[in-house]
N, C-alpha and C. Protein backbone atom coordinates (compact mmCIF):
# COMPACT_ATOMS: atom_id res chain seq x y z
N UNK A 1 99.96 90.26 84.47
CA UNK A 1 100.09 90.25 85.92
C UNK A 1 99.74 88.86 86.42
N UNK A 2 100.58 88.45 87.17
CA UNK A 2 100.32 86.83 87.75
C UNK A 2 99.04 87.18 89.18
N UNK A 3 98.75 86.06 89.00
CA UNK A 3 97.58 86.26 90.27
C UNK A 3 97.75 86.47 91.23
N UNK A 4 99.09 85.98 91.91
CA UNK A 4 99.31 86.34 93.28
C UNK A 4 99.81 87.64 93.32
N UNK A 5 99.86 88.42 92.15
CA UNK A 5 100.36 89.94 92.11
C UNK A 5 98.99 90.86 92.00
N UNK A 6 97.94 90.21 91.15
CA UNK A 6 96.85 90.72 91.57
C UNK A 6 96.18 91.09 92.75
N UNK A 7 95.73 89.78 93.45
CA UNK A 7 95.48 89.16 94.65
C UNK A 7 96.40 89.98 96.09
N UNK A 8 97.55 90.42 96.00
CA UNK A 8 98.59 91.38 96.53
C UNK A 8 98.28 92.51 96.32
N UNK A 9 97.61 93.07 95.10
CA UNK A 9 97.20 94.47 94.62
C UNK A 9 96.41 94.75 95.22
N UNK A 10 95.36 93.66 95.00
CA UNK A 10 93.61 94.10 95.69
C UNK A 10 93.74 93.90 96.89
N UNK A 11 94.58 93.38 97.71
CA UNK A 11 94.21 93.22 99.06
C UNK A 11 95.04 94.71 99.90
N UNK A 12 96.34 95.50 99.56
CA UNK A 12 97.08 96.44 99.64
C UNK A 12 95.95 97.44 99.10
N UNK A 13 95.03 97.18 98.13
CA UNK A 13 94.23 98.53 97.96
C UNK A 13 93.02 98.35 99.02
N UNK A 14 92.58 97.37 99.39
CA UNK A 14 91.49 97.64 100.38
C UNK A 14 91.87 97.77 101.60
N UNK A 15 93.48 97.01 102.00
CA UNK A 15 93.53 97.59 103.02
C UNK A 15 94.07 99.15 103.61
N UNK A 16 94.25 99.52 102.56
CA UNK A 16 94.30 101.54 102.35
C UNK A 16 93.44 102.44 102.52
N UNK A 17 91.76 101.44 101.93
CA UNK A 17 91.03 102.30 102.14
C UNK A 17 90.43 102.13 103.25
N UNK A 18 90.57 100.75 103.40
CA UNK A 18 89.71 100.60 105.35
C UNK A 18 90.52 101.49 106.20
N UNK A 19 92.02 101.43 105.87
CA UNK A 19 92.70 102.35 106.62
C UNK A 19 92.24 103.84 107.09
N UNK A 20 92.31 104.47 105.49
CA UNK A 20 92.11 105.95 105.52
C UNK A 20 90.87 106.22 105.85
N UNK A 21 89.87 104.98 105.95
CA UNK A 21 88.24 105.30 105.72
C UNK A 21 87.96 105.08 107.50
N UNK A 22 88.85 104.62 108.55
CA UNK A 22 88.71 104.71 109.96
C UNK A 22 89.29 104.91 110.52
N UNK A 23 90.45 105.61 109.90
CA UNK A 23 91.53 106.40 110.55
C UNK A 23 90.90 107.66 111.24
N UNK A 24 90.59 107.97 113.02
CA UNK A 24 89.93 108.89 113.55
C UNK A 24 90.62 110.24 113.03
N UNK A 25 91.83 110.09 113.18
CA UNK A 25 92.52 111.17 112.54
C UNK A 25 92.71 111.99 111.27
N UNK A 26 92.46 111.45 110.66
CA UNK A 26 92.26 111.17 108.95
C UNK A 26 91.54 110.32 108.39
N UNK A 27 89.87 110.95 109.26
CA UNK A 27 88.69 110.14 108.49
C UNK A 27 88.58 110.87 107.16
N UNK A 28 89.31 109.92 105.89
CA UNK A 28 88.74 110.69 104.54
C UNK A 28 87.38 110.19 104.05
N UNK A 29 87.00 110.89 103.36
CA UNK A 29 85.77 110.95 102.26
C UNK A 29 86.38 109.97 101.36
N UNK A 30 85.31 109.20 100.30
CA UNK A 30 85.18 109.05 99.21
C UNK A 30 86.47 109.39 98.13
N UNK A 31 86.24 110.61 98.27
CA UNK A 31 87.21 111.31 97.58
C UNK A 31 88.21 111.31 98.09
N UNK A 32 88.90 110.87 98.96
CA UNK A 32 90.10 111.32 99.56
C UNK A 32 90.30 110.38 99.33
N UNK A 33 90.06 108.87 99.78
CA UNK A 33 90.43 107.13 99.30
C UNK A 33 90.92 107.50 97.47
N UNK A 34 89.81 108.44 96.62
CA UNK A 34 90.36 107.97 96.00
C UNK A 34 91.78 108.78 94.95
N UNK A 35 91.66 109.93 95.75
CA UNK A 35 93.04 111.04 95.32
C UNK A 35 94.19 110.31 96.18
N UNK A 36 94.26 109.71 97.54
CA UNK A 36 95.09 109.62 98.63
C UNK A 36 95.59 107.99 98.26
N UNK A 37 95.21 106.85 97.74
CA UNK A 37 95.03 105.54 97.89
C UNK A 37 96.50 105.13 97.17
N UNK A 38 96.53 105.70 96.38
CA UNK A 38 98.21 105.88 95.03
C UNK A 38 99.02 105.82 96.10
N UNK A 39 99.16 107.58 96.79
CA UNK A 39 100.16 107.81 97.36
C UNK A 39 100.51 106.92 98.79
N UNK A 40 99.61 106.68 99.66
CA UNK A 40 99.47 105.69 100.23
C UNK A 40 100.48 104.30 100.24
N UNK A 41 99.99 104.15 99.00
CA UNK A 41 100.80 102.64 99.31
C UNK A 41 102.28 102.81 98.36
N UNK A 42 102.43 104.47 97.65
CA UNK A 42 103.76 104.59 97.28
C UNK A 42 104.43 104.94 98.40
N UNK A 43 104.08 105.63 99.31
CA UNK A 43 104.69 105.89 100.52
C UNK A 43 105.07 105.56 101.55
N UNK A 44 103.57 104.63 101.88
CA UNK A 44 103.13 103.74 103.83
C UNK A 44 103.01 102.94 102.84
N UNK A 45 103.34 101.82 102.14
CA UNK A 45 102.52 100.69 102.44
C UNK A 45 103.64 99.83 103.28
N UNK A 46 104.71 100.39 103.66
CA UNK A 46 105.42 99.29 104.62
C UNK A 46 104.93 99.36 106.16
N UNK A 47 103.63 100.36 106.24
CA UNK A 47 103.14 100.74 107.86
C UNK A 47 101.95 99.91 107.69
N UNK A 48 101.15 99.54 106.64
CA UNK A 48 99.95 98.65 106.73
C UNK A 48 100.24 97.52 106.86
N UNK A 49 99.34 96.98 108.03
CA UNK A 49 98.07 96.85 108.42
C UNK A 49 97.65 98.23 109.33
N UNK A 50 98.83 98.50 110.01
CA UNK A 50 98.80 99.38 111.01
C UNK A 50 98.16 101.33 111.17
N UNK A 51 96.73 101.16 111.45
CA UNK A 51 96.32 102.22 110.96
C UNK A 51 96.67 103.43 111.78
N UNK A 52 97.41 103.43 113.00
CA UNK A 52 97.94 105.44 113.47
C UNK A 52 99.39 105.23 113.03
N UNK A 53 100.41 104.11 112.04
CA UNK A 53 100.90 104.14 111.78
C UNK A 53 101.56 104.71 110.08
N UNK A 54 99.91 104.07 109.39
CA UNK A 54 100.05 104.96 108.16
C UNK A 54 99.11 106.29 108.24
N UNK A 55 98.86 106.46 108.93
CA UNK A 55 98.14 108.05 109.06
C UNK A 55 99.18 109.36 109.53
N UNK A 56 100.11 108.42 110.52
CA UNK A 56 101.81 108.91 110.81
C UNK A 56 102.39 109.72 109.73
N UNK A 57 102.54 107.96 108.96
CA UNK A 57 103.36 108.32 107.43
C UNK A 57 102.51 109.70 106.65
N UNK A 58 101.32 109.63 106.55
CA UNK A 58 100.76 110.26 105.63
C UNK A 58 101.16 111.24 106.10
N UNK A 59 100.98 111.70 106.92
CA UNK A 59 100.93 113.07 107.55
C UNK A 59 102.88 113.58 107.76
N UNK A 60 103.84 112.50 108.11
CA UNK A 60 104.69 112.94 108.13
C UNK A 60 105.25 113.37 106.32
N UNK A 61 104.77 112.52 105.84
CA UNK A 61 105.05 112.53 104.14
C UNK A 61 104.26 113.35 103.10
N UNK A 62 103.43 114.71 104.34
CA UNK A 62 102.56 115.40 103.15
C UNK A 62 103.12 116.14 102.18
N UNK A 63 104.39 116.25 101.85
CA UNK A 63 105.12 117.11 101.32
C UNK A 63 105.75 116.30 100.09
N UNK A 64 105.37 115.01 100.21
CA UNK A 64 105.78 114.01 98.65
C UNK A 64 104.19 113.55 98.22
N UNK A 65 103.26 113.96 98.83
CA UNK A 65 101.88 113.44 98.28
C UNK A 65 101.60 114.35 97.05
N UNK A 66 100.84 113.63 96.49
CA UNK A 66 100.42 113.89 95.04
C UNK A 66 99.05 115.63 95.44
N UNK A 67 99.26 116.64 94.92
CA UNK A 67 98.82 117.89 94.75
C UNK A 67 97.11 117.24 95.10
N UNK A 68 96.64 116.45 94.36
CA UNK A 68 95.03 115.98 94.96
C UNK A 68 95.12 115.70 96.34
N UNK A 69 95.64 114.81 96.63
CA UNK A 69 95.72 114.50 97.76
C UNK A 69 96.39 115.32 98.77
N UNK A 70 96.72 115.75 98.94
CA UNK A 70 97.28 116.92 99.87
C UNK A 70 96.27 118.30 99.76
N UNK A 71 95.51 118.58 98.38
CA UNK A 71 94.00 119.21 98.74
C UNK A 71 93.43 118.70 99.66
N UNK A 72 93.45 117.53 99.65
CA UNK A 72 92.05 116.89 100.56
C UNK A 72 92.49 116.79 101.75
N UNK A 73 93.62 116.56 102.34
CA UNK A 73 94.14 116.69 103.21
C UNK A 73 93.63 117.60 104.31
N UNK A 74 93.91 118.83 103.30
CA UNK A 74 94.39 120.16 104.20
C UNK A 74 92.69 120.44 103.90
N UNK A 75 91.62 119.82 103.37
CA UNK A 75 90.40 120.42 103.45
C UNK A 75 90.05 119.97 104.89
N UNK A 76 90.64 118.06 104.83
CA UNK A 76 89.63 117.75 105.62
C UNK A 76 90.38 117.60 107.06
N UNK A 77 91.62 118.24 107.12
CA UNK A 77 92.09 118.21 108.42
C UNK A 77 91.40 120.04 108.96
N UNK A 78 91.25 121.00 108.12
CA UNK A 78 90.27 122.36 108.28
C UNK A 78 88.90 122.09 109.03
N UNK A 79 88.62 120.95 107.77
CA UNK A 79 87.03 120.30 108.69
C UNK A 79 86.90 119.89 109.63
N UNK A 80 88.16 118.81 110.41
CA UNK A 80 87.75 118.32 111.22
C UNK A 80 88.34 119.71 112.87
N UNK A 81 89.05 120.28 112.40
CA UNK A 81 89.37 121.46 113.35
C UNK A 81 88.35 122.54 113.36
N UNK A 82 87.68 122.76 112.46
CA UNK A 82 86.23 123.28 112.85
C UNK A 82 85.23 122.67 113.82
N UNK A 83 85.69 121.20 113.45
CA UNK A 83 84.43 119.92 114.39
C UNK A 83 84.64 120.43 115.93
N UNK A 84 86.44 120.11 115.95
CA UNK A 84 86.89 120.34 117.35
C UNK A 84 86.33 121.72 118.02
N UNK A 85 86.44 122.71 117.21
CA UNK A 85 86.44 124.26 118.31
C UNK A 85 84.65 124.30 118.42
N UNK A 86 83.84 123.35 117.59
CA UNK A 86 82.42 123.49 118.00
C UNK A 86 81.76 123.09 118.76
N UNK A 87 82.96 121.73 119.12
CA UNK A 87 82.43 120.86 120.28
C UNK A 87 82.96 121.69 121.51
N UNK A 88 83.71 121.84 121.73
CA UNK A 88 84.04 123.11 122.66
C UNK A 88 83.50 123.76 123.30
């Protein structure tokens, strides 16, 4: 791998996880960066930098995400709809 393909790698993977990791909508866990981070940039990475843009994608594209990631998904979009009806 040439460096500027590295250097392209690592910077497309952190900016996935800053993504998914302050995306209000799809605040993932730990675990979700790291089941979700693949599909991510096989899917959105033409929406990053732009974070309600790959949270869009994700969400419009849950149906080509990888079986982990679409667990975590549907856990932590459950979780955060529990958050909602408590604040309520």
């Amino acid at each position: 791998m040439t460096r500027y393909t590295t250097i392209v790698s690592l910077f497309a993977f952190a900016t996935t996880a800053i993504v998914l990791q302050t995306s209000p909508g799809l605040a993932f866990s730990s675990e979700a960066q790291q089941m979700c981070t693949g599909d991510a940039m096989r899917l959105c990475s033409s929406e990053i930098p732009d974070i309600s843009r790959v949270r869009a994608c994700m969400v419009q594209k849950k149906a080509q995400v990888s079986p982990g990631c679409r667990a975590v998904m549907d856990r932590e979009h459950a979780a955060a709809r529990k958050r909602e009806a408590a604040a309520q």
